[in-house]
Protein backbone atom coordinates (compact mmCIF):
# COMPACT_ATOMS: atom_id res chain seq x y z
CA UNK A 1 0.00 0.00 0.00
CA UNK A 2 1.34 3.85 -0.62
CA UNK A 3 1.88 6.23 1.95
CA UNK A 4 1.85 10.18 2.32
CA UNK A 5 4.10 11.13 4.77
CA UNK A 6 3.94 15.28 5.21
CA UNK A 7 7.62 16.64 6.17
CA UNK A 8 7.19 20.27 4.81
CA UNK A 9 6.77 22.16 8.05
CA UNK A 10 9.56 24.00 10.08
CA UNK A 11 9.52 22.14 13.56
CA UNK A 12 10.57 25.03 15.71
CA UNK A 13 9.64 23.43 19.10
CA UNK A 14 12.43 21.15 18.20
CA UNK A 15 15.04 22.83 17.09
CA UNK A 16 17.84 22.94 20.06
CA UNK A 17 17.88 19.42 18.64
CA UNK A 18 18.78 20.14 14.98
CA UNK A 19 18.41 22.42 12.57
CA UNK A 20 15.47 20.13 9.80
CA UNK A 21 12.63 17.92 11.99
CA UNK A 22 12.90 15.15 9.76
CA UNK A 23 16.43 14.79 9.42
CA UNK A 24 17.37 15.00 13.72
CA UNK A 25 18.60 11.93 15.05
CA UNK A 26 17.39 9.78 17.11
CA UNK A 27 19.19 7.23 18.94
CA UNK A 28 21.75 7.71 15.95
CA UNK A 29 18.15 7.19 13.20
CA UNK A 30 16.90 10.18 11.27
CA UNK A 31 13.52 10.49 12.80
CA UNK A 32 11.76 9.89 9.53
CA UNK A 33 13.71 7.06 8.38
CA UNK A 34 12.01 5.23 11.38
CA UNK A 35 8.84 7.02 10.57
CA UNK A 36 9.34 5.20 6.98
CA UNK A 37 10.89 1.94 8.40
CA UNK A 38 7.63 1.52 10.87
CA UNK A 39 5.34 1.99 8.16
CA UNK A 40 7.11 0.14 5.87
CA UNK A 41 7.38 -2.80 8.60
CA UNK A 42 3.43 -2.21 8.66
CA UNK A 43 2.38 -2.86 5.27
CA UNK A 44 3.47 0.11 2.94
CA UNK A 45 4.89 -0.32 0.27
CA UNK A 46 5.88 2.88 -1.30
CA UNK A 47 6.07 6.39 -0.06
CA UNK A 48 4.96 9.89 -0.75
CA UNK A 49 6.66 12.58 1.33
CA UNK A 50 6.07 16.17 1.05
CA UNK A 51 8.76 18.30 1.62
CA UNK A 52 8.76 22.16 2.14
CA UNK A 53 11.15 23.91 4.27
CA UNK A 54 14.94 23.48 3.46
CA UNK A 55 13.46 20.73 0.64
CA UNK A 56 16.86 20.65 -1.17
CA UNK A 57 18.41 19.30 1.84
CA UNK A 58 15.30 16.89 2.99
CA UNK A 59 14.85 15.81 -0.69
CA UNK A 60 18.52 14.63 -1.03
CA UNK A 61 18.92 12.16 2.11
CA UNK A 62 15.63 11.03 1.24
CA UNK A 63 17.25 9.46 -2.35
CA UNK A 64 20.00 8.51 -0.14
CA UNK A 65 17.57 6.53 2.46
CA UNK A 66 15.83 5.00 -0.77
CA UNK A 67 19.02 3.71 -2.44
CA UNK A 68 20.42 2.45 0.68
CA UNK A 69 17.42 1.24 2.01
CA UNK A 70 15.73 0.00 -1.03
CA UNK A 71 12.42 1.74 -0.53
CA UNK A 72 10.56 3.13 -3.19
CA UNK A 73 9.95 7.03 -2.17
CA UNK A 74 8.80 9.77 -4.35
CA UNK A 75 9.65 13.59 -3.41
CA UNK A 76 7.24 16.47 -3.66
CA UNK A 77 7.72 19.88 -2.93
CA UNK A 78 5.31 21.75 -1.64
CA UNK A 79 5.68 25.46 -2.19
CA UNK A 80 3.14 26.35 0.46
CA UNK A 81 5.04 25.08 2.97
CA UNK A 82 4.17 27.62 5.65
CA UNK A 83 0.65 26.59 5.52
CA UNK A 84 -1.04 24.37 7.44
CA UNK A 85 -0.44 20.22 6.81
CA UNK A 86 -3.99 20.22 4.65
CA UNK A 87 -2.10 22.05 1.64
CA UNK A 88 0.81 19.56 1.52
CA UNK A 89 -1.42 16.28 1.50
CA UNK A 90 -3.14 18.49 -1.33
CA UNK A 91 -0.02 18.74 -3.37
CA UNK A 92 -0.05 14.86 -3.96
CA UNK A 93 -3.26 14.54 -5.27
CA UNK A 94 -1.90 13.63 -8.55
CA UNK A 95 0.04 10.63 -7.48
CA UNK A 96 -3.05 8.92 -5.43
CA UNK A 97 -5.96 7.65 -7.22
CA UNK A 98 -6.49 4.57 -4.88
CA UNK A 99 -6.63 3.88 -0.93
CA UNK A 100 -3.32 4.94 1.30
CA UNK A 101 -2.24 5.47 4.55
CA UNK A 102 -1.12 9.22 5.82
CA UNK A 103 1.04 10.04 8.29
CA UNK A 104 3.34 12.70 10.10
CA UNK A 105 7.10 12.65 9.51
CA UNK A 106 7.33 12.96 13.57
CA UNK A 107 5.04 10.27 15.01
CA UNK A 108 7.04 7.09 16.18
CA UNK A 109 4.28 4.32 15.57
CA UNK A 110 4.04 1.09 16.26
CA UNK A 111 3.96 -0.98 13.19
CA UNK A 112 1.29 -2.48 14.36
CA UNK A 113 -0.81 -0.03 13.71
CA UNK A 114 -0.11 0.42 9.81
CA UNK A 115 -0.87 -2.87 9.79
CA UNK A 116 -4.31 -3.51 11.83
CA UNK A 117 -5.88 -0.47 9.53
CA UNK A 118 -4.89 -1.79 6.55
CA UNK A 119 -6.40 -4.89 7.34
CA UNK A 120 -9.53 -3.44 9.08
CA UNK A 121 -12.97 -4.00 7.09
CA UNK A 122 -12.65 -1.66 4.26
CA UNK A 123 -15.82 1.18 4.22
CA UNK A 124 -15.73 2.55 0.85
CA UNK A 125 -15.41 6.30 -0.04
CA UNK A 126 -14.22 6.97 4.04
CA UNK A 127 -11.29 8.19 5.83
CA UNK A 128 -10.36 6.54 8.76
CA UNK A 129 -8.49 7.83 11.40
CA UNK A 130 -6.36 5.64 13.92
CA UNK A 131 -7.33 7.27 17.21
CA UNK A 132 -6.16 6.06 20.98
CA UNK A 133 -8.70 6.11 23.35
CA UNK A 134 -6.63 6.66 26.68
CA UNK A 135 -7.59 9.73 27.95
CA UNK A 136 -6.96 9.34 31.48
CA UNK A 137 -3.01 8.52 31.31
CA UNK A 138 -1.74 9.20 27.82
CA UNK A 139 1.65 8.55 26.66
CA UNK A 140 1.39 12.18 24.68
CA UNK A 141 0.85 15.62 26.35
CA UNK A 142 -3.14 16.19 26.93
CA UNK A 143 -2.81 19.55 25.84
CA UNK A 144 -1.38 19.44 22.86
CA UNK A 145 -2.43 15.94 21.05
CA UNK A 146 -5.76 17.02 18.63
CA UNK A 147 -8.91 15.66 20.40
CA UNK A 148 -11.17 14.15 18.54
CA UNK A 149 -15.22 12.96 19.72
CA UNK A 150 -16.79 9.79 17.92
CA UNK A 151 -19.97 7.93 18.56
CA UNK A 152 -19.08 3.63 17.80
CA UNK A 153 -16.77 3.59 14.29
CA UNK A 154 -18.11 7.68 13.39
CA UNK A 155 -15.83 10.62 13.53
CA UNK A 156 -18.02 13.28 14.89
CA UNK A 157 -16.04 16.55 15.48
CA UNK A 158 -12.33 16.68 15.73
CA UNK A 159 -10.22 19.68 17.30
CA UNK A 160 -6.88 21.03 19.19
CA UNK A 161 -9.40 22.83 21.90
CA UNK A 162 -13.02 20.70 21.39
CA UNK A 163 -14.12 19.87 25.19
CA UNK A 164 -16.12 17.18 24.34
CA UNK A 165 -14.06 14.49 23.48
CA UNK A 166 -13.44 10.89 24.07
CA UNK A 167 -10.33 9.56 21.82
CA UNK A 168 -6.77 11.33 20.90
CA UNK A 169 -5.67 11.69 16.69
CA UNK A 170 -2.94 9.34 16.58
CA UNK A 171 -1.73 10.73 12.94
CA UNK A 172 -2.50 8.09 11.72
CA UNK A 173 -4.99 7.93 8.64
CA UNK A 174 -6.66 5.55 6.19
CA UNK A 175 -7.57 7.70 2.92
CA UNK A 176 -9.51 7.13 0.28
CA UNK A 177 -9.74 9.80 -2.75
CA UNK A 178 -12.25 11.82 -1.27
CA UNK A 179 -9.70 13.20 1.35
CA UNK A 180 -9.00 15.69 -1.30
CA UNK A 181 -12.31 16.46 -1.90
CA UNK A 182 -12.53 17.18 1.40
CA UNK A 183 -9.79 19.14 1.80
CA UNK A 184 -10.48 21.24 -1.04
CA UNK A 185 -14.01 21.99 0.61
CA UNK A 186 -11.99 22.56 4.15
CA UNK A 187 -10.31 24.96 1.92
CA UNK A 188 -13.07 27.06 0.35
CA UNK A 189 -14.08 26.74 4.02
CA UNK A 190 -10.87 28.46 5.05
CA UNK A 191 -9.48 25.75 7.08
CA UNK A 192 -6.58 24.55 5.31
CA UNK A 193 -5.95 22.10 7.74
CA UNK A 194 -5.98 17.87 7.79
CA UNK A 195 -8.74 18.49 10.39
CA UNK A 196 -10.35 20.73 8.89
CA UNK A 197 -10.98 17.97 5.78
CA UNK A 198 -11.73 15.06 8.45
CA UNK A 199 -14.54 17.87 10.08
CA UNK A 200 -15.97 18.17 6.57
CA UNK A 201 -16.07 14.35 5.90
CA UNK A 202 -18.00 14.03 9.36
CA UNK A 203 -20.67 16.72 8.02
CA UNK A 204 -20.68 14.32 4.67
CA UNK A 205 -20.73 11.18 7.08
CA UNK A 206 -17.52 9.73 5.38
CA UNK A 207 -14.90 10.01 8.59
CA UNK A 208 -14.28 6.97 10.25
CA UNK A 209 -12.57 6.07 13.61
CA UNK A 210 -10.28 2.86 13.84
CA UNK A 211 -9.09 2.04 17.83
CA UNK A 212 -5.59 1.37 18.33
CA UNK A 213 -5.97 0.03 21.33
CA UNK A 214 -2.97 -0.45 23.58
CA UNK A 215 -0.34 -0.03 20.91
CA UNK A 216 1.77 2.68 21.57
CA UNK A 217 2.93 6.18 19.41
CA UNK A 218 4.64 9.33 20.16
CA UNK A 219 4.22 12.80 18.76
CA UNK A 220 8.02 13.66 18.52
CA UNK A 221 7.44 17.75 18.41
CA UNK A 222 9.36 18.96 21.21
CA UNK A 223 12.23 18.09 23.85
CA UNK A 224 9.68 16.22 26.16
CA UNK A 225 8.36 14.47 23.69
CA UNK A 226 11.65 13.10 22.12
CA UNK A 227 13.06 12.21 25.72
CA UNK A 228 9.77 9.81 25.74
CA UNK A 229 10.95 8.60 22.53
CA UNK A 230 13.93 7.76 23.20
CA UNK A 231 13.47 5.97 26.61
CA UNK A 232 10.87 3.55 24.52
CA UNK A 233 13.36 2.74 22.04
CA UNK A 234 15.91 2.07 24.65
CA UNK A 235 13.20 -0.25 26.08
CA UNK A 236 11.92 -1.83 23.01
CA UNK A 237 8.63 -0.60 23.21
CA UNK A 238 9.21 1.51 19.39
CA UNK A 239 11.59 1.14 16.73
């Protein structure tokens, strides 16, 4: 299966630990190589990663990961970079005519995961979005993972400040086609955002939930957050 991975943004919270987000290491691994080895452990086969600021430098050690690694990956730049992540999923429209997973070039994931959605019942023309419902002692800060409400397998409302919720966004989507449809409305909307797209597929009654249930992922955006990180990896908990 393909997979969008967006890697355009700036990553300023993390920066006393290098200069590009994708490209810091960790535990001596370029945080999205293991963002593309997880995925790739989980089912995908071939990658899509959008690149934005500093591309030149992002875009060439991701030809070097794919010829040393073997892994099919296809570079695209997004111009719009300083935009929110809804523009840069938009900019790969034209490669993905058929079902693929999305993710963030900083969530460590369990492969697991990947995996488990891929295999889930399909729903046709859906996106489903991998969500983790503990709320009481998450692994990732409370205030600032995006909160998202659902009622059974239905997305209802998804948000950084909604007060009624019950699950966390893992990062982790299923898309179908009509993600850019959605999008593009989210848009015209003036939400340029991926959650502004997945709150427009609710209204249509196309967003989807899937539970991860105790399988573990980290959203690697600031010193906190990679210290976590890096004491699961020491512990074997992610790769």
């Amino acid at each position: 299966m393909k997979c969008l991975i967006v890697a355009a943004g700036q990553g300023t919270r993390l920066r006393e630990k290098g200069a590009l987000k994708p490209l810091i290491p960790i535990r001596d691994v370029a945080l999205i190589e293991r963002v593309i080895a997880n995925a790739r452990a989980g089912g995908a086969d071939e990658f899509f990663v959008v690149t934005g600021y500093r591309s030149e430098e992002l875009q060439a050690r991701l030809g070097e990961i794919s010829t040393r690694t073997g892994t099919r990956i296809t570079r695209i730049h997004n111009r719009a970079w300083d935009r929110a992540n809804g523009i840069s999923v938009l900019a790969a429209k034209q490669f993905l005519d058929e079902p693929f997973l999305l993710t963030m070039c900083d969530h460590l994931v369990d492969p697991e995961i990947f995996r488990a959605l891929i295999a889930a019942p399909p729903v046709p023309d859906t996106v489903t979005l991998a969500v983790d419902f503990n709320i009481t002692a998450p692994l990732n800060d409370p205030e600032d993972v995006t909160r998202v409400k659902c009622e059974g397998t239905r997305l209802k409302h998804i948000g950084k400040v909604i007060r009624d919720f019950n699950c966390f966004d893992t990062g982790v989507f299923l898309c179908t086609p009509l993600m850019f449809d959605a999008l593009i409305e989210s848009q015209a909307r003036g939400d340029d955002s991926i959650s502004g797209a997945m709150n427009v597929l609710a209204g249509w009654d196309k967003a989807r939930v899937f539970d991860i249930g105790d399988k573990l992922w980290v959203d690697v955006d600031d010193p906190a957050a990679f210290a976590k990180a890096e004491n699961l990896l020491d512990a074997g908990k992610l790769r």
